[in-house]
C-alpha atoms as a PDB file:
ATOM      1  CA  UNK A   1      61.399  46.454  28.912  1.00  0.00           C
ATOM      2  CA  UNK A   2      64.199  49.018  29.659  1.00  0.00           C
ATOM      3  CA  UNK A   3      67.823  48.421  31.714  1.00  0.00           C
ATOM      4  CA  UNK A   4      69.629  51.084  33.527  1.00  0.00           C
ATOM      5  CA  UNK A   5      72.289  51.463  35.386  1.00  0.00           C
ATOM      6  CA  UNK A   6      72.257  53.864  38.038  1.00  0.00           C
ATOM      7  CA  UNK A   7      75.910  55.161  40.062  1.00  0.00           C
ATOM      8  CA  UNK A   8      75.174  55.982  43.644  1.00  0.00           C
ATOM      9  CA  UNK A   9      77.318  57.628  45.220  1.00  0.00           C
ATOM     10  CA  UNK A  10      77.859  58.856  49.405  1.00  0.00           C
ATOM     11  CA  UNK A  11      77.427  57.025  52.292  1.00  0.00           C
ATOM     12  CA  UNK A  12      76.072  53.820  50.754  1.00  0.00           C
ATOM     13  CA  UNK A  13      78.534  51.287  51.769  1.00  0.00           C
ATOM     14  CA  UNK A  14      78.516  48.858  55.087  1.00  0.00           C
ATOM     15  CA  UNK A  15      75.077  50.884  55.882  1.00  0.00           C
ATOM     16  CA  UNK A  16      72.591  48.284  54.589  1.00  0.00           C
ATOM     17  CA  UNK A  17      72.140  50.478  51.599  1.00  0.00           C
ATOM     18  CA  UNK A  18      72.312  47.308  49.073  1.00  0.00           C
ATOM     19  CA  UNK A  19      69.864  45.078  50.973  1.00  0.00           C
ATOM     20  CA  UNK A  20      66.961  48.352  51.044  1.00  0.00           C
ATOM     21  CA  UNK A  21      67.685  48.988  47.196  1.00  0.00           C
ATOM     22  CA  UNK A  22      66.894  44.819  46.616  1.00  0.00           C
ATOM     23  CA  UNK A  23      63.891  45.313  48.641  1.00  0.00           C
ATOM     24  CA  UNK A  24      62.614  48.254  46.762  1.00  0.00           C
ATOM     25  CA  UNK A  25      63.553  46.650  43.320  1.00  0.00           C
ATOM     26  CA  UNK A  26      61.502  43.353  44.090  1.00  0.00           C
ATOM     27  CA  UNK A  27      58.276  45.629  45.618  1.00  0.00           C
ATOM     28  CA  UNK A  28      58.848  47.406  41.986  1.00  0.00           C
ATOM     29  CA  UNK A  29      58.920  44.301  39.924  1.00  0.00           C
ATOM     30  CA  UNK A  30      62.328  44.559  38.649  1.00  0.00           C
ATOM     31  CA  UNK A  31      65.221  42.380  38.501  1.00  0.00           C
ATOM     32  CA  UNK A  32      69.406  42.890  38.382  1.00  0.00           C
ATOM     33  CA  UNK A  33      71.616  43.705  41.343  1.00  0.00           C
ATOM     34  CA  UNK A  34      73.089  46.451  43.373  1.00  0.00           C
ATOM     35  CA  UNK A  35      76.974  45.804  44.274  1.00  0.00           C
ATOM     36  CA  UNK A  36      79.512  47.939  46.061  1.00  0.00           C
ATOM     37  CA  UNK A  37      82.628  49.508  43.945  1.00  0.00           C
ATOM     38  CA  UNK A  38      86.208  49.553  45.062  1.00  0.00           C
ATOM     39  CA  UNK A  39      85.902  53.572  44.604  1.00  0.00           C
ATOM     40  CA  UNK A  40      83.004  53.665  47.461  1.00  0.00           C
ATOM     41  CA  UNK A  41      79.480  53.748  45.176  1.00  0.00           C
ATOM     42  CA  UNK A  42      77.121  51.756  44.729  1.00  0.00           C
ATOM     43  CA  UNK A  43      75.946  50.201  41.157  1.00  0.00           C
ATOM     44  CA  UNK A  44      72.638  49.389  40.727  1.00  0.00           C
ATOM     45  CA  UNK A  45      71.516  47.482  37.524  1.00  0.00           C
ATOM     46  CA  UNK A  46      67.474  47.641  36.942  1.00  0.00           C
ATOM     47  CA  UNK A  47      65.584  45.893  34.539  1.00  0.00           C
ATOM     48  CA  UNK A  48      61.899  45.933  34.049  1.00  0.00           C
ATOM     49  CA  UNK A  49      59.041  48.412  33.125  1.00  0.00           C
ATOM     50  CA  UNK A  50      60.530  52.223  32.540  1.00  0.00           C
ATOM     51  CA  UNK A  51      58.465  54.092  35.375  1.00  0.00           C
ATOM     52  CA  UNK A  52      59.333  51.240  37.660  1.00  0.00           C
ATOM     53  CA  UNK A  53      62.893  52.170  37.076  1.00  0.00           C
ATOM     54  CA  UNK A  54      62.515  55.815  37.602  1.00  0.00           C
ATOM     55  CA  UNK A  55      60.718  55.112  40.887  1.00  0.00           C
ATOM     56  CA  UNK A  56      63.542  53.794  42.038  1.00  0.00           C
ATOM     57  CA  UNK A  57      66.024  55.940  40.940  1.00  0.00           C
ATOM     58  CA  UNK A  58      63.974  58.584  42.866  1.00  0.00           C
ATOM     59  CA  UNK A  59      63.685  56.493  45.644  1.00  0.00           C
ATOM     60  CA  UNK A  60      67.699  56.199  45.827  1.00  0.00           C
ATOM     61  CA  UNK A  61      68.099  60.077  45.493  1.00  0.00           C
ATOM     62  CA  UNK A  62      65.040  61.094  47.407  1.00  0.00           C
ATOM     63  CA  UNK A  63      66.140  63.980  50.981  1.00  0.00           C
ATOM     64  CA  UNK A  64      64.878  63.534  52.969  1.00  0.00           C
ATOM     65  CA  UNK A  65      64.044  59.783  52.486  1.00  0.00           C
ATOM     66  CA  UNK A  66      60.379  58.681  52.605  1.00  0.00           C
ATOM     67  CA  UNK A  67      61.361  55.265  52.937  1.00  0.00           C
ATOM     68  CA  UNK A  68      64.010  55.019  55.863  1.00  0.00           C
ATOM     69  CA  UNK A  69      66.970  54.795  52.808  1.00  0.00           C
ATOM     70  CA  UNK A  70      69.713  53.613  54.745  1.00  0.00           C
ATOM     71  CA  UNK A  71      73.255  55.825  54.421  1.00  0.00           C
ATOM     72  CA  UNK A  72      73.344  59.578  53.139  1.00  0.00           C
ATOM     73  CA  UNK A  73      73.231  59.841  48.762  1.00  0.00           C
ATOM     74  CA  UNK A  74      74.996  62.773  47.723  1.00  0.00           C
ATOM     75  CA  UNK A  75      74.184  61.961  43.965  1.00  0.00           C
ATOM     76  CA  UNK A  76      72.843  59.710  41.468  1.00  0.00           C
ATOM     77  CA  UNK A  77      73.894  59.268  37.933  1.00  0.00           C
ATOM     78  CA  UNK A  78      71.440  56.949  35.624  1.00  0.00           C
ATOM     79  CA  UNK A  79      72.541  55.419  32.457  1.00  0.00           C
ATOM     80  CA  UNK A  80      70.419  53.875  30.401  1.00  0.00           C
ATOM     81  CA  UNK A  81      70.906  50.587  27.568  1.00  0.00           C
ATOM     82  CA  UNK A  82      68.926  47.910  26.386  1.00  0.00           C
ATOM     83  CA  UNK A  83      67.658  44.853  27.923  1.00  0.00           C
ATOM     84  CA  UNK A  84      69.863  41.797  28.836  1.00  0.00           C
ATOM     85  CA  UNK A  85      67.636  39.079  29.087  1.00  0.00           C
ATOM     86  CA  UNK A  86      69.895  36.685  31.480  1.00  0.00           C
ATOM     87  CA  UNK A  87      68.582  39.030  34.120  1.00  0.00           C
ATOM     88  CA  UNK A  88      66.931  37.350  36.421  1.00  0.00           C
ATOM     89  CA  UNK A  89      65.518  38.290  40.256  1.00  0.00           C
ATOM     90  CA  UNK A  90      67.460  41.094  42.271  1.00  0.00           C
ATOM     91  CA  UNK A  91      70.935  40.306  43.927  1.00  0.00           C
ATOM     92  CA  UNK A  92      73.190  42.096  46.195  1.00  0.00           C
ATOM     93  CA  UNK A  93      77.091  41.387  45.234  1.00  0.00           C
END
């Protein structure tokens, strides 16, 4: 099990952005949240399996989108840490 969290940032607020990333996370079998920042990103925590994670992170920085990502990502910054095992489903904030 492996966390990350990834920093998205563009067009990603008020855009539906948060609800496609849960979506994505549950279809990959992971759990955490994606909430908006005051400075305009997005944070997305992941937990799960270590390819599921990267899926998504290429999934959120993906041009054109394969997936009809909603908003316009102009990058995507992932850091990784350990597990938290509170972590449970996938939340917007």
């Amino acid at each position: 099990m492996q966390r990350a969290t990834i920093f998205v940032r563009g067009r990603v607020q008020g855009v539906g952005f948060r609800w496609w990333t849960r979506a994505r996370a549950l279809e990959l079998g992971l759990v955490g949240y994606a909430a908006n920042l005051d400075d305009g990103r997005v944070e997305v925590c992941a937990q799960g399996d270590r390819a599921a994670i990267e899926a998504l992170a290429r999934l959120l920085e993906e041009f054109p989108s394969s997936c009809g990502r909603p908003g316009r990502v102009e990058t995507v910054v992932v850091r990784w840490a350990p597990p938290r095992p509170e972590l449970t489903g996938f939340i917007e904030r």
